[in-house]
Protein backbone atom coordinates (compact mmCIF):
# COMPACT_ATOMS: atom_id res chain seq x y z
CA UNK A 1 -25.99 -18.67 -68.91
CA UNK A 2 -27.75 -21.13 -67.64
CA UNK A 3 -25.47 -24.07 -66.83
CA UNK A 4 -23.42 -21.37 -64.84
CA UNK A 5 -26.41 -21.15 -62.85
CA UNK A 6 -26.84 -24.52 -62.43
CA UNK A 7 -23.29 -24.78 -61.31
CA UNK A 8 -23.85 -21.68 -58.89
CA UNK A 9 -26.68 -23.81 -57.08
CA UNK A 10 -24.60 -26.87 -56.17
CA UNK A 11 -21.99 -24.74 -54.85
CA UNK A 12 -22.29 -24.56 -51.21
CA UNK A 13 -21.97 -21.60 -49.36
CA UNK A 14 -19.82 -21.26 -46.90
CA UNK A 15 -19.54 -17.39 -45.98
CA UNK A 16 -23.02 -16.58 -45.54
CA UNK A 17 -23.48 -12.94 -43.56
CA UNK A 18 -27.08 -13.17 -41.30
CA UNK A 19 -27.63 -10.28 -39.19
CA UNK A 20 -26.76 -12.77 -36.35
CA UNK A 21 -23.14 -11.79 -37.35
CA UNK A 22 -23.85 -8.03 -36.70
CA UNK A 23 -22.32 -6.22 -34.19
CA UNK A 24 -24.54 -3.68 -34.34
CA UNK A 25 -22.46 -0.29 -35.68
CA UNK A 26 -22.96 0.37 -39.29
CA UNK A 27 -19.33 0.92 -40.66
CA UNK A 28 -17.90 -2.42 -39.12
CA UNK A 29 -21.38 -4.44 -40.23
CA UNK A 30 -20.90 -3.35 -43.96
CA UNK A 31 -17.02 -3.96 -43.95
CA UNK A 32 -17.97 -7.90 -42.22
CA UNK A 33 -19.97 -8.06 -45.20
CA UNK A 34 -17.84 -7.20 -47.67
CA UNK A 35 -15.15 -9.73 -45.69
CA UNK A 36 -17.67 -12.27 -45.81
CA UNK A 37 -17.95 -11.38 -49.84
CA UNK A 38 -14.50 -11.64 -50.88
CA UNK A 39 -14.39 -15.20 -48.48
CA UNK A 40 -16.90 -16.46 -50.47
CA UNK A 41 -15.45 -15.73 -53.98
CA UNK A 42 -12.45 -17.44 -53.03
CA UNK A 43 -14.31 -20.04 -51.86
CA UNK A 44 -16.83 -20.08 -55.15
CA UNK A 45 -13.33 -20.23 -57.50
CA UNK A 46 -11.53 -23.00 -55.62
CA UNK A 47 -14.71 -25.21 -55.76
CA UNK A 48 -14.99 -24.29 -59.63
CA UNK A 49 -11.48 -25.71 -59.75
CA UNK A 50 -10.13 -22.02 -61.09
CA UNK A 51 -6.39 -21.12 -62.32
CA UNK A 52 -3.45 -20.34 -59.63
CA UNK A 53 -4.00 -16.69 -60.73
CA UNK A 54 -7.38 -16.42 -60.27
CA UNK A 55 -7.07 -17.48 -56.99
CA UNK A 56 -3.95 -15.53 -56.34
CA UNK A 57 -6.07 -12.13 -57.43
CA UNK A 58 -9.15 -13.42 -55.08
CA UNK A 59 -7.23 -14.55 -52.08
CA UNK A 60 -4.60 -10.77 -52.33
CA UNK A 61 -8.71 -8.61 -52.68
CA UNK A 62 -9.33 -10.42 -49.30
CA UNK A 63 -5.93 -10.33 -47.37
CA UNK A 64 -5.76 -6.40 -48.64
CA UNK A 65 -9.22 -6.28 -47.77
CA UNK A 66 -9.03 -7.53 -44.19
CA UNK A 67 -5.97 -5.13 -43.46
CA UNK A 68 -7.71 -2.28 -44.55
CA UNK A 69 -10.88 -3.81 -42.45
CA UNK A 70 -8.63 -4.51 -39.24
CA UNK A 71 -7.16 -0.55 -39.46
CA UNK A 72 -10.29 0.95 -39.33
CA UNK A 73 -11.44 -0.56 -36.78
CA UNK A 74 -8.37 -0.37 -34.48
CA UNK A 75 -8.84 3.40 -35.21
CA UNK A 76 -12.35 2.97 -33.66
CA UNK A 77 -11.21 1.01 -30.58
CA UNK A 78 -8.61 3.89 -30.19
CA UNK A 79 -10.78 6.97 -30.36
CA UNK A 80 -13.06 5.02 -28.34
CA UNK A 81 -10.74 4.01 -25.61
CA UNK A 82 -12.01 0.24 -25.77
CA UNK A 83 -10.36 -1.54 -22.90
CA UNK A 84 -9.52 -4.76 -24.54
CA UNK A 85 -7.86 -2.86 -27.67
CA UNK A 86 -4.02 -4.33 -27.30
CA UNK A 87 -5.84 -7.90 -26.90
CA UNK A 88 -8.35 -7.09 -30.02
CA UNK A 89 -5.35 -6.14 -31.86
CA UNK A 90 -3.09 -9.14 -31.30
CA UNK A 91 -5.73 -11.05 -32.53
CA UNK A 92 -5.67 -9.22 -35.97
CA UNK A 93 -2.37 -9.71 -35.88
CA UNK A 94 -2.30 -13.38 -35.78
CA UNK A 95 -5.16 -13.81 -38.37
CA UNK A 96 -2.98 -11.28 -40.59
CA UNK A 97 0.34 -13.38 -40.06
CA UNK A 98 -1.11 -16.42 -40.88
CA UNK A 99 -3.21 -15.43 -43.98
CA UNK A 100 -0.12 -13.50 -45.37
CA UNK A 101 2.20 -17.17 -44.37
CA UNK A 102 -0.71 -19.29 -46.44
CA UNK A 103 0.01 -16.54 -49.45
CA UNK A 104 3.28 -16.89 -49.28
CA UNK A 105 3.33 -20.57 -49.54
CA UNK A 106 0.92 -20.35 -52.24
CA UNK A 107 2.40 -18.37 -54.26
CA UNK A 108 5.68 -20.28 -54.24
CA UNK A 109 3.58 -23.64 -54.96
CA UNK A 110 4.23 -25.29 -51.33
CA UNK A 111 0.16 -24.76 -50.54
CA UNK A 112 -3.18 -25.00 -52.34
CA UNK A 113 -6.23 -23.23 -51.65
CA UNK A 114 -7.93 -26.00 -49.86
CA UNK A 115 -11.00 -27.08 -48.06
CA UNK A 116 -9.15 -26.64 -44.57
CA UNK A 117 -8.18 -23.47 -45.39
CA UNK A 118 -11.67 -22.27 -45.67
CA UNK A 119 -13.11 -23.79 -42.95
CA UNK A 120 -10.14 -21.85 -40.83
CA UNK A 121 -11.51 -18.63 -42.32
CA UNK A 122 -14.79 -19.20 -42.09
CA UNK A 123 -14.41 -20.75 -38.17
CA UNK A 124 -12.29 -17.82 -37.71
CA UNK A 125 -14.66 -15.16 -39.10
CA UNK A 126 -17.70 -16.46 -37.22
CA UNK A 127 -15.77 -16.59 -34.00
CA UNK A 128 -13.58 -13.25 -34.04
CA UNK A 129 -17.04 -11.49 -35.06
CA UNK A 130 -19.20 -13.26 -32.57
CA UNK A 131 -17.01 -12.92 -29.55
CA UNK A 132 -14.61 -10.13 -29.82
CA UNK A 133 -16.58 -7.75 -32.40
CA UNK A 134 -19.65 -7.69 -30.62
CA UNK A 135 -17.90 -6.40 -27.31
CA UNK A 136 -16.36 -3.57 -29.21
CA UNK A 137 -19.57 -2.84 -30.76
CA UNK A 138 -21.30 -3.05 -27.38
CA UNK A 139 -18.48 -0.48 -26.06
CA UNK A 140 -19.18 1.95 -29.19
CA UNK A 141 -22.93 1.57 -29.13
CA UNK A 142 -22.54 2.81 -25.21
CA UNK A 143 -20.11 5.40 -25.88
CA UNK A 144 -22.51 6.77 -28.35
CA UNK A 145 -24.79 7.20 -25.64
């Protein structure tokens, strides 16, 4: 037990949530958290140097995960008539096409899950949730009004 937690506390984290990342409506904040979550397991196995399966199982929970995520909130922008909702949505889009391209090349051994890979996710994460999240949950916080 404890030389795994040894090993936990010179792993660097690289998905940390801070309430700087909220956008300030309670469904979307707990599903960014859960995103942020599954990023980090991935990132916590390839750092520990786990099996192609292992992070084959992690890396599907967080490309499911971030479809599901990416729905409900198009479902929100929609009943909520947010303005920028066909842009919002080509950006999920092209997260979505990539991540599932990366799988695919993984899982036919032409890519490993690599440093560069999460720094993409985690650049991509803190960006799409600091820019274009907050404005949708500054349009549903004033709609609520």
């Amino acid at each position: 037990m404890e030389i795994t937690e040894a090993a936990d506390t010179q792993h660097m984290s690289l998905f940390q949530w801070s309430e700087a990342h909220s956008v300030g409506h309670p469904d979307i904040d707990s599903q960014h958290k859960r995103l942020f979550q599954l990023a980090e397991q991935l990132h916590a196995a390839m750092t520990a140097g786990k099996g192609k399966q292992c992070l084959s199982t992690t890396l599907g929970n967080l490309i499911a995960y971030t479809k599901r995520h990416f729905a409900d909130e198009e479902m929100l922008m929609q009943s909520h008539r947010y303005p920028f909702y066909q842009q919002h949505r080509a950006e999920h889009q092209e997260l979505t096409e990539k991540v599932v391209k990366f799988q695919k090349s993984f899982e036919a051994d032409r890519a490993a899950v690599s440093v560069e890979l999460m720094q993409f996710l985690s650049s991509w994460l803190t960006h799409h949730i600091g820019s274009s999240d907050k404005k949708v949950g500054e349009h549903l916080r004033q709609r609520a009004h």
